[in-house]
C-alpha atoms as a PDB file:
ATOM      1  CA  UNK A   1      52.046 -17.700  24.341  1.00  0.00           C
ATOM      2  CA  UNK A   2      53.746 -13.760  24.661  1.00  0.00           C
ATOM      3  CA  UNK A   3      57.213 -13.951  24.703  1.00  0.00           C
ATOM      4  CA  UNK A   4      58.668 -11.176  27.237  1.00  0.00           C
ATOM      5  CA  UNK A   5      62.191 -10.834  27.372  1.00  0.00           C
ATOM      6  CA  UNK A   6      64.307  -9.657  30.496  1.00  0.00           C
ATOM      7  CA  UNK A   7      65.491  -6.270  28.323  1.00  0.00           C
ATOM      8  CA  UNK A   8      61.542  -5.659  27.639  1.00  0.00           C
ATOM      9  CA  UNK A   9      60.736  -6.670  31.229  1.00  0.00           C
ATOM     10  CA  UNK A  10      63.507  -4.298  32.873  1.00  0.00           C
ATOM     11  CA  UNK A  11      62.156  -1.508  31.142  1.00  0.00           C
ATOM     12  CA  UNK A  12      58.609  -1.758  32.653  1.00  0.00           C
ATOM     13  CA  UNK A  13      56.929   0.284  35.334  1.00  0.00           C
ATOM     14  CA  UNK A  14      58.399  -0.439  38.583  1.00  0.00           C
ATOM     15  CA  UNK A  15      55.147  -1.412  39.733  1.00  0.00           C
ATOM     16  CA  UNK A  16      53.774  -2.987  36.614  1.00  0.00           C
ATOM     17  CA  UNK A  17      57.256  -4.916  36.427  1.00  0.00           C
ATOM     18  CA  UNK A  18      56.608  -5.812  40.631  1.00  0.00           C
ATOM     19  CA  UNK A  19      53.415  -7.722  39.849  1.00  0.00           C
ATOM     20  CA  UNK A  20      54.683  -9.625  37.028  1.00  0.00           C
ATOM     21  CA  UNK A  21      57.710 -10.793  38.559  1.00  0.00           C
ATOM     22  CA  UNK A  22      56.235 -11.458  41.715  1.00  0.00           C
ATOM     23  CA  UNK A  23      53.354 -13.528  40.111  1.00  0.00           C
ATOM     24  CA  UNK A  24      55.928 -15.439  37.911  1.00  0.00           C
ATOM     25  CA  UNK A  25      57.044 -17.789  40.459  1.00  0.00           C
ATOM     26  CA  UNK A  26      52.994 -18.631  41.189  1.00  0.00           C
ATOM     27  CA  UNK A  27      51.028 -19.499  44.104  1.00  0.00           C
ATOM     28  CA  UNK A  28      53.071 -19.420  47.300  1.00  0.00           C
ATOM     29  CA  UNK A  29      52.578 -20.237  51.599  1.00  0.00           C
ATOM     30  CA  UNK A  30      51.539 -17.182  53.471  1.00  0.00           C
ATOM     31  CA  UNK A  31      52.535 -16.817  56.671  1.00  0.00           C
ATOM     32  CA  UNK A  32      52.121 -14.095  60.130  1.00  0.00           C
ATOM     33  CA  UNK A  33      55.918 -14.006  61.746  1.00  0.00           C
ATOM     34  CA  UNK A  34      55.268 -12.697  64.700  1.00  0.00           C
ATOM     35  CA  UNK A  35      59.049 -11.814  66.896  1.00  0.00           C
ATOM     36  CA  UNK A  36      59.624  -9.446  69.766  1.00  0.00           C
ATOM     37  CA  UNK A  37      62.550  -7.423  71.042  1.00  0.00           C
ATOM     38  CA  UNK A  38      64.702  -7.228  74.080  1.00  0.00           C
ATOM     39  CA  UNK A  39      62.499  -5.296  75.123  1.00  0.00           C
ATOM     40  CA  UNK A  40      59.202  -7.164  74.970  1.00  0.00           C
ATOM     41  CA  UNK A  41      57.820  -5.220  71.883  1.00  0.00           C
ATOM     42  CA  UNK A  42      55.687  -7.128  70.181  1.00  0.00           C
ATOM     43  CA  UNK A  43      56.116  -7.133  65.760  1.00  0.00           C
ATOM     44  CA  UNK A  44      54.147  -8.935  63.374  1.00  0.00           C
ATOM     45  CA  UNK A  45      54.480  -9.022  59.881  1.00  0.00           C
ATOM     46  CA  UNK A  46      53.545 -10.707  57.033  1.00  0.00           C
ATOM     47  CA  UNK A  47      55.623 -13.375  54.492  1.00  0.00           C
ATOM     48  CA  UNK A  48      55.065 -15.516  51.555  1.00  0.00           C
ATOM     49  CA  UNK A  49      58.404 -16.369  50.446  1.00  0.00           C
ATOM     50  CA  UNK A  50      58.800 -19.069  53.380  1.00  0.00           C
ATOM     51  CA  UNK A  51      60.348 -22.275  52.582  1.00  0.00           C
ATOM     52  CA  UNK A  52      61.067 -25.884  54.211  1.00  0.00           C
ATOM     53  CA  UNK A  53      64.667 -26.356  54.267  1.00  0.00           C
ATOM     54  CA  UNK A  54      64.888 -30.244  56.249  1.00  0.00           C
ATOM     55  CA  UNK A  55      62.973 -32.533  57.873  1.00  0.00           C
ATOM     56  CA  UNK A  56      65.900 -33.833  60.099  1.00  0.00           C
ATOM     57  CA  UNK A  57      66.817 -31.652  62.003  1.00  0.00           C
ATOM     58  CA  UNK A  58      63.395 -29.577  61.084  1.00  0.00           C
ATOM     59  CA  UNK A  59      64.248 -26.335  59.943  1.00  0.00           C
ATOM     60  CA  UNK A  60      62.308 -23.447  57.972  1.00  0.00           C
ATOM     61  CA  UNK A  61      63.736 -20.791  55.977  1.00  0.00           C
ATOM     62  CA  UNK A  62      62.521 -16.964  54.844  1.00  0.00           C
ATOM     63  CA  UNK A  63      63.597 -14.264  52.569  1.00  0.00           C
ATOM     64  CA  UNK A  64      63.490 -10.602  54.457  1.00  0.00           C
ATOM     65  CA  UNK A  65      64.033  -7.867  52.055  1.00  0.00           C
ATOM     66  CA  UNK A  66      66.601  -4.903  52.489  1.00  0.00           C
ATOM     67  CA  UNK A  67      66.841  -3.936  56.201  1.00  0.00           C
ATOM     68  CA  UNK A  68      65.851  -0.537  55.225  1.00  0.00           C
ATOM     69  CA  UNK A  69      62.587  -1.721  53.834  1.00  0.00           C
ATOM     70  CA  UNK A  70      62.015  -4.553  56.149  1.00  0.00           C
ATOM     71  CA  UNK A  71      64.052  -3.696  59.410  1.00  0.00           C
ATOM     72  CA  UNK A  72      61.761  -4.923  62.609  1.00  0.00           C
ATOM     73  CA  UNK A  73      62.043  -8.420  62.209  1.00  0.00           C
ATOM     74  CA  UNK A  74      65.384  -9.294  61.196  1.00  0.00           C
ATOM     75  CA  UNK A  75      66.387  -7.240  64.043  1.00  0.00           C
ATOM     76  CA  UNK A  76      64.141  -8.937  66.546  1.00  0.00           C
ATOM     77  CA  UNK A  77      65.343 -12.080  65.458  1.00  0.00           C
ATOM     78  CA  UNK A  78      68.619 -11.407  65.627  1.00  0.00           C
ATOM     79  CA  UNK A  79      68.683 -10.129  68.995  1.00  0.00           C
ATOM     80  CA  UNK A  80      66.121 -12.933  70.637  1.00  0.00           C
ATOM     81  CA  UNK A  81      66.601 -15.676  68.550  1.00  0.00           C
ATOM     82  CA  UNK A  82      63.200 -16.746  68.291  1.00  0.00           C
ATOM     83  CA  UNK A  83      60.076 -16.014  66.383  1.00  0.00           C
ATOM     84  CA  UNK A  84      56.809 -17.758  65.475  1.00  0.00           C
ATOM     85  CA  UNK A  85      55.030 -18.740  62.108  1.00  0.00           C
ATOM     86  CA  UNK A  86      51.660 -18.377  62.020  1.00  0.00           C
ATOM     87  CA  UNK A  87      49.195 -19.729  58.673  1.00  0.00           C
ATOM     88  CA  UNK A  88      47.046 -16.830  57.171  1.00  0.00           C
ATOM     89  CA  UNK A  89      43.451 -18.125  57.196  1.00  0.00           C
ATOM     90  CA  UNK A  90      40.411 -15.874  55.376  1.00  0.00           C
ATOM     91  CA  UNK A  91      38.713 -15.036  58.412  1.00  0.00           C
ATOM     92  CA  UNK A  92      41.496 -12.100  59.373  1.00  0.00           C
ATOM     93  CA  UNK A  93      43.331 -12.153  55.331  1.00  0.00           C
ATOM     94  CA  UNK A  94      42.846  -7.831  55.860  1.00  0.00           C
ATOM     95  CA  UNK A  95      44.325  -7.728  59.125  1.00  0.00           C
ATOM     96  CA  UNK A  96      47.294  -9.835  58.090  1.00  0.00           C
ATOM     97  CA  UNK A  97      47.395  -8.152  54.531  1.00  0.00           C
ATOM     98  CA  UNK A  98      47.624  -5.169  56.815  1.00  0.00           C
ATOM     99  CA  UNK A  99      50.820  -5.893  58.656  1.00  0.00           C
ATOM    100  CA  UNK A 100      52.644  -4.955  55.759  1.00  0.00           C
ATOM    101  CA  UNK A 101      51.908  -1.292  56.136  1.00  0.00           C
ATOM    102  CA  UNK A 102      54.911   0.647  57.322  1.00  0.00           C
ATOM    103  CA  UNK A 103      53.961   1.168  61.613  1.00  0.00           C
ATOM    104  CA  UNK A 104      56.968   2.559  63.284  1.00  0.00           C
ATOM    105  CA  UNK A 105      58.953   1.418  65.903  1.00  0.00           C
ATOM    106  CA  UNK A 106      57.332   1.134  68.901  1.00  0.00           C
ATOM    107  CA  UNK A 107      53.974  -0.014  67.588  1.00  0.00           C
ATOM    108  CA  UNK A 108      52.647  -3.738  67.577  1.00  0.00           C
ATOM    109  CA  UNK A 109      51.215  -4.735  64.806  1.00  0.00           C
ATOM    110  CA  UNK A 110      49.010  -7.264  67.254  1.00  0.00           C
ATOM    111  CA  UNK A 111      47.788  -3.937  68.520  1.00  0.00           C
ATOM    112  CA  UNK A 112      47.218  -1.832  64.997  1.00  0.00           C
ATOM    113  CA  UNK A 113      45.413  -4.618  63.101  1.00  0.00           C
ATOM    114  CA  UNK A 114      43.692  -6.523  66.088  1.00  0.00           C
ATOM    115  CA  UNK A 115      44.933  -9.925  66.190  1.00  0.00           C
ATOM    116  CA  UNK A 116      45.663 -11.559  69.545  1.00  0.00           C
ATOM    117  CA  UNK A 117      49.041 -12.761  70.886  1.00  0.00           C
ATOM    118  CA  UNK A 118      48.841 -15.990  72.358  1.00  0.00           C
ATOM    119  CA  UNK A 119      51.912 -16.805  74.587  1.00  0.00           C
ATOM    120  CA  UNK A 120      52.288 -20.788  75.566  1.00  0.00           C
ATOM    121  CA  UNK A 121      54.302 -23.059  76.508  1.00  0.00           C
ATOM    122  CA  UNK A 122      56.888 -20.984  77.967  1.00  0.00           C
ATOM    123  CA  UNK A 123      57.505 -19.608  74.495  1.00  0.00           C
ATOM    124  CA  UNK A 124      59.129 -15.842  75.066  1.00  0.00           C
ATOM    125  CA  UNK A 125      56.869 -14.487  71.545  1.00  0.00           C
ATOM    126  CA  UNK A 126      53.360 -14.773  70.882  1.00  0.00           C
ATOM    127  CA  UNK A 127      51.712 -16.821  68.467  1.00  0.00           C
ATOM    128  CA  UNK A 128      48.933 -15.474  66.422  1.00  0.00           C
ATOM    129  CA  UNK A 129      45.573 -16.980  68.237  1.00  0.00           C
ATOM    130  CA  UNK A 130      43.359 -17.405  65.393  1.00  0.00           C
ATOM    131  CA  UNK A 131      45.836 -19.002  63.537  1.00  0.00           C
ATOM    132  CA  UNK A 132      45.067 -22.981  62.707  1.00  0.00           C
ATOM    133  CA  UNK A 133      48.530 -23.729  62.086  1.00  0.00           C
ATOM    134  CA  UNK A 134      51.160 -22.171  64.361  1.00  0.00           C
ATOM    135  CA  UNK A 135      55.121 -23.573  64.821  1.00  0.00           C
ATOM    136  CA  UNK A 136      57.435 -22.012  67.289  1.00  0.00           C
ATOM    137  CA  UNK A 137      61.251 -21.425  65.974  1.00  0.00           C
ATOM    138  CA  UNK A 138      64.522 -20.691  67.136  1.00  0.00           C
ATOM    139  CA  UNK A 139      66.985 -18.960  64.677  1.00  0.00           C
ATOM    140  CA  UNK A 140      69.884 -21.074  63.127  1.00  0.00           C
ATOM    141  CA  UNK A 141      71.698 -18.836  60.386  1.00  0.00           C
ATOM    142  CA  UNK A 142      71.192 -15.533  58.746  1.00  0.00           C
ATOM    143  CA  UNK A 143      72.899 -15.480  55.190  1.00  0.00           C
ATOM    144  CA  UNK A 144      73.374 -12.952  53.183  1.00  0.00           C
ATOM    145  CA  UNK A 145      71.981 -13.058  49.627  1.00  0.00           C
ATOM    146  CA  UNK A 146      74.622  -9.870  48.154  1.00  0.00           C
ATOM    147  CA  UNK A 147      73.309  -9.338  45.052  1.00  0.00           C
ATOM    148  CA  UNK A 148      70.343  -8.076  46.197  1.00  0.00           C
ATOM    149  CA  UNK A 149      70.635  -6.812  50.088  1.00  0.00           C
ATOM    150  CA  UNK A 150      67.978  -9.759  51.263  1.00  0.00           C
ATOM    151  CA  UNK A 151      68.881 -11.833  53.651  1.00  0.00           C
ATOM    152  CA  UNK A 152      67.908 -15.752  53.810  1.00  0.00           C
ATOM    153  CA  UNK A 153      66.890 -16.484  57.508  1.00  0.00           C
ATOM    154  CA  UNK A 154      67.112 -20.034  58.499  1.00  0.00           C
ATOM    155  CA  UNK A 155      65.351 -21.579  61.821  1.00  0.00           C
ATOM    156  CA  UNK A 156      64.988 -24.545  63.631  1.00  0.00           C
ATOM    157  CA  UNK A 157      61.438 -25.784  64.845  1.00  0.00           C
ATOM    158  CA  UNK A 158      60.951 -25.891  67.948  1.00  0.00           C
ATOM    159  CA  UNK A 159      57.101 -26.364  68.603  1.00  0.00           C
ATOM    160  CA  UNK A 160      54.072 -26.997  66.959  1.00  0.00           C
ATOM    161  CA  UNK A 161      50.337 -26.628  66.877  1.00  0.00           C
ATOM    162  CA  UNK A 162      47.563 -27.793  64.198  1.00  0.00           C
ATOM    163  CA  UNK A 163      44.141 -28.223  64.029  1.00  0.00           C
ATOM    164  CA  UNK A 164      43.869 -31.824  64.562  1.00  0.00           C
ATOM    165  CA  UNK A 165      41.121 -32.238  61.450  1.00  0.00           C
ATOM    166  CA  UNK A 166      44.085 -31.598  58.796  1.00  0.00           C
ATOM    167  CA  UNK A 167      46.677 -34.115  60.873  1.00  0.00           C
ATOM    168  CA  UNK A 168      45.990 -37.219  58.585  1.00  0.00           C
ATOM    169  CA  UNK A 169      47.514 -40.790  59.941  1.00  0.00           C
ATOM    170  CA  UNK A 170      50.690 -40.817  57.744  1.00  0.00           C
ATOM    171  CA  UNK A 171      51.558 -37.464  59.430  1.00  0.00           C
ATOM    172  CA  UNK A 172      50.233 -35.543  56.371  1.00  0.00           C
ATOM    173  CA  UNK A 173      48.668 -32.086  57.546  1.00  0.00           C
ATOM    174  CA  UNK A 174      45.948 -31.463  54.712  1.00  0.00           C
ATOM    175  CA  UNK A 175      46.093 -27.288  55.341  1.00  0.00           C
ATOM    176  CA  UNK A 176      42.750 -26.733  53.178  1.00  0.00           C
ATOM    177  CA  UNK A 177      41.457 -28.050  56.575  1.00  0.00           C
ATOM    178  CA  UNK A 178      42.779 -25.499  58.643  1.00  0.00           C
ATOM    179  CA  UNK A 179      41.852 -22.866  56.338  1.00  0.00           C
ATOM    180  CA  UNK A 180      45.651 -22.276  55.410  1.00  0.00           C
ATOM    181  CA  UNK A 181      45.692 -20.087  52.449  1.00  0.00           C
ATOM    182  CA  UNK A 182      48.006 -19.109  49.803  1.00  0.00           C
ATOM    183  CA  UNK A 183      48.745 -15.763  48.194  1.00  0.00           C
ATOM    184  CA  UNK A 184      49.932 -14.960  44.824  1.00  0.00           C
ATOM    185  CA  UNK A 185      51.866 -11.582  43.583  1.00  0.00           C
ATOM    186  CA  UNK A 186      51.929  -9.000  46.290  1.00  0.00           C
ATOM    187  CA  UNK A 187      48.582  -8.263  47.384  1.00  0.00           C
ATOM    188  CA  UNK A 188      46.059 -11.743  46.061  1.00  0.00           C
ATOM    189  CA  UNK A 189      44.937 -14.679  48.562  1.00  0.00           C
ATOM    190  CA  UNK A 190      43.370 -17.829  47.789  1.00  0.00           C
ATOM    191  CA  UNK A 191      41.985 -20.424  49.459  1.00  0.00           C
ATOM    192  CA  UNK A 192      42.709 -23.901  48.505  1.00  0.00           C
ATOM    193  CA  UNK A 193      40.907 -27.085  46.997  1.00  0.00           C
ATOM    194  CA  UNK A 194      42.609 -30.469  47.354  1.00  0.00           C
ATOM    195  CA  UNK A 195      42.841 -32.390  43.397  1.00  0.00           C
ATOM    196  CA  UNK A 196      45.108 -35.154  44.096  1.00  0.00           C
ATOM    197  CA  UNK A 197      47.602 -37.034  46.399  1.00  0.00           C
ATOM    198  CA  UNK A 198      50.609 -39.799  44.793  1.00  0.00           C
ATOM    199  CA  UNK A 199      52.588 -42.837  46.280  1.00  0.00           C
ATOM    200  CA  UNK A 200      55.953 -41.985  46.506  1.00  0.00           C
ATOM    201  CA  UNK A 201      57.618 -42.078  42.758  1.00  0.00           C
ATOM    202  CA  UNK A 202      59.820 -45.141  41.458  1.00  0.00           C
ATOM    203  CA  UNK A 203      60.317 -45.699  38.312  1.00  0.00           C
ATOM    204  CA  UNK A 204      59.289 -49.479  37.812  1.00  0.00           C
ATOM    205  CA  UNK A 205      55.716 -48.403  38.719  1.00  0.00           C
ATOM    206  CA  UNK A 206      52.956 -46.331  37.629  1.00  0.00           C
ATOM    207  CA  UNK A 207      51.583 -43.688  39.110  1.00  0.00           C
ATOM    208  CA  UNK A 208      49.396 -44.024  41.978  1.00  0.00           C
ATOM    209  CA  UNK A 209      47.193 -42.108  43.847  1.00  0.00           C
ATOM    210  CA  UNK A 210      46.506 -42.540  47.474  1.00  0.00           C
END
């Protein structure tokens, strides 16, 4: 194994450093948030640093960077109060790789990248139609993470909709069957492969798939 230290890794490329750092952690969700403004104006952008927070009550959480970097969502959110989540599957991985790019205000990403908004249920933002896996939230708390201008934004679930072939019995959603994939790093995708599935751990007991 190649030892790195944080003095050698500070002194890297930005970009160089970027990749490492961001690959570090490993494979992570990825995700379309799709959010809208007071004025109707549709945003959608995409996120793989989101993360379940509870079951009861259900609530999600995600990382947006710096508002100067990042400033369209945040700011939707804030002033709505609700956004959706919306699984990246490889059939539209460009267009949702895509969302990233800088568009200005004013633009929908829906529009630049051609995905379709699918409004339901009453919901006041689109989800993202050819998404498999799409959840509906309504926005809890924004912290502040200080040290490094990002901001940890909390929601509570409010609606959901999955492909019914990954809903198993026990409530389990197996994603690979709804083509849910994962990224790694900044810019990588992958699709998934189920290996293995436990019993719940205790410590009189071996360990036992199911």
């Amino acid at each position: 194994m190649k030892h790195f230290s944080i003095e050698e890794i500070t002194g890297w490329d930005r970009f160089y450093r970027a990749n490492f750092v961001n690959s570090l952690s490993g494979f992570k969700p990825v995700s379309l948030i799709a959010s809208r403004n007071e004025a109707g104006q549709t945003n959608l952008a995409i996120f793989s640093n989101i993360v379940h927070i509870g079951a009861d009550p259900a609530m999600v959480g995600f990382i947006n960077r710096p508002r100067e970097a990042a400033p369209h969502t945040i700011a939707n959110i804030e002033a709505t109060g609700k956004y959706t989540i919306n699984h990246v599957r490889a059939e539209f991985a460009a267009q949702a790789h895509q969302t990233s790019a800088k568009y200005p205000e004013g633009a929908s990403e829906f529009e630049e990248v051609g995905l379709t908004p699918d409004y339901k249920l009453g919901f006041e933002v689109p989800f993202v139609k050819e998404s498999h896996v799409q959840y509906a939230m309504e926005l809890f708390e924004i912290i502040s993470l200080k040290m490094n201008n990002t901001f940890l934004v909390v929601g509570k679930l409010q609606h959901a909709f999955v492909e019914k072939a990954a809903l198993k019995e026990d409530g389990f959603l197996e994603l690979s069957s709804a083509g849910s994939m994962v990224s790694l790093g900044l810019d990588a995708y992958y699709e998934t492969i189920p290996h293995s599935r436990f019993a719940y751990a205790k410590p009189d007991q071996p360990t036992r798939s199911i």
